[in-house]
Protein backbone atom coordinates (compact mmCIF):
# COMPACT_ATOMS: atom_id res chain seq x y z
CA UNK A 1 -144.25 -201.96 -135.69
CA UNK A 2 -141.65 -200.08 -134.39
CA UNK A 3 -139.21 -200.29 -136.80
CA UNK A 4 -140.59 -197.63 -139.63
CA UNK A 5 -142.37 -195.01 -139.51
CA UNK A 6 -145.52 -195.95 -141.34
CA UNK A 7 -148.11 -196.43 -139.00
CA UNK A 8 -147.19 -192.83 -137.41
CA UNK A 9 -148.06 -191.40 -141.19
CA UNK A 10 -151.15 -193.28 -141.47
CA UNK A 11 -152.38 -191.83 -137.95
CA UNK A 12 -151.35 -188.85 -138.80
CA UNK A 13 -153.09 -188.53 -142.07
CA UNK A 14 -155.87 -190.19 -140.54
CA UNK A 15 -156.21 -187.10 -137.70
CA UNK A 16 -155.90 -184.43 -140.22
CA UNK A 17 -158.48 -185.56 -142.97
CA UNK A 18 -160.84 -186.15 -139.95
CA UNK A 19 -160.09 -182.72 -138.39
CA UNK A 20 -160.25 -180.92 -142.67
CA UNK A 21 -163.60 -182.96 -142.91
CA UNK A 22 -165.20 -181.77 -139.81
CA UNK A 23 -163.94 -178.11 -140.96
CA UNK A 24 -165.59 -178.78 -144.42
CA UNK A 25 -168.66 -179.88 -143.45
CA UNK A 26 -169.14 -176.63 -140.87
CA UNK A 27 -168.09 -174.49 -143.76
CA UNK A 28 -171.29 -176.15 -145.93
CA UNK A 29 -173.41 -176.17 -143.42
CA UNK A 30 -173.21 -172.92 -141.43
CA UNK A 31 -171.01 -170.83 -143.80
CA UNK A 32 -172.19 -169.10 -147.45
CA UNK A 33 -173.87 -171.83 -149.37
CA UNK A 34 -176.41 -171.53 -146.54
CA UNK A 35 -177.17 -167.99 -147.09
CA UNK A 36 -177.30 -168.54 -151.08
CA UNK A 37 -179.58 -171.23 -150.29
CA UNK A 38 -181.88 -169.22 -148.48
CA UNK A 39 -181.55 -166.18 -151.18
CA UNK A 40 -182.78 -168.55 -153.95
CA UNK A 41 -185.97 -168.91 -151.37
CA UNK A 42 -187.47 -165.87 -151.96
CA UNK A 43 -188.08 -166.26 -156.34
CA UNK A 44 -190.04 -169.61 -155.15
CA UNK A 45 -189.40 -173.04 -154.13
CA UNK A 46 -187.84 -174.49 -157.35
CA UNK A 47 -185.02 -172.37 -157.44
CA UNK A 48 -184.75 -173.58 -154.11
CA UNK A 49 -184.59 -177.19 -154.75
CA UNK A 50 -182.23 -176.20 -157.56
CA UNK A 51 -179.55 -174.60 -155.50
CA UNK A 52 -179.92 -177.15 -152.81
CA UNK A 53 -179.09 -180.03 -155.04
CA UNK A 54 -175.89 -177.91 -156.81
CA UNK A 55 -174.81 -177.01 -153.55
CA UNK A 56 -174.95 -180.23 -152.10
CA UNK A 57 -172.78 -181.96 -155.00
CA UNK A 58 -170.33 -179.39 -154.33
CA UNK A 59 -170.29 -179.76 -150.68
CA UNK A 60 -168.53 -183.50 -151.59
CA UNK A 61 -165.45 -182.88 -153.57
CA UNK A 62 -163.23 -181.72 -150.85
CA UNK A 63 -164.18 -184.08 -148.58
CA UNK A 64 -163.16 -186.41 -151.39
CA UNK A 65 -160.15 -185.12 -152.27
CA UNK A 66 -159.61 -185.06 -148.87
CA UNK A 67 -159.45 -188.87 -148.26
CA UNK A 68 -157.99 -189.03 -151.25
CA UNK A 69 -154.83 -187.46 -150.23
CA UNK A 70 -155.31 -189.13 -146.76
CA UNK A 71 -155.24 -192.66 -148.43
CA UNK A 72 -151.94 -191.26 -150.99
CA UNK A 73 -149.90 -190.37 -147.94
C-alpha cells in the first residue's frame, strides 16, 4: 500500500469527479436550463414536457464523462 502511488490517484480522482458532479448537477438545476424550462411554460404545457425531457438527457453526459475519466485515471 505504500509502495506506489496508486491508491493516492484513485482518491484523488475519486474527490474531484465527486466535487465536478456536485458542480454539474447545481449548474442543471439552478443555472440556465432552469430558466429555458420555465420560458417553454408560457406556449403551454407540452412544450414544457418537451424541454424538460431534452434537458434532462443533457443534464447526464458530463456527469458521465465525468466518471468516465475518474475510472481512466
Amino acid at each position: 500500500m505504500f509502495g506506489t502511488l496508486n491508491f493516492l490517484w484513485a482518491i484523488i480522482s475519486g474527490l474531484v469527479s465527486g466535487i465536478l458532479i456536485g458542480l454539474e448537477s447545481e449548474y442543471f438545476t439552478s443555472g440556465k436550463p432552469i430558466k429555458e424550462i420555465a420560458k417553454s411554460a408560457v406556449s403551454g404545457p407540452a412544450t414544457t414536457i418537451v424541454t424538460g425531457i431534452a434537458i434532462g438527457f443533457e443534464s447526464t453526459i458530463l456527469p458521465i464523462l465525468t466518471i468516465c475519466g475518474a475510472t481512466l485515471i
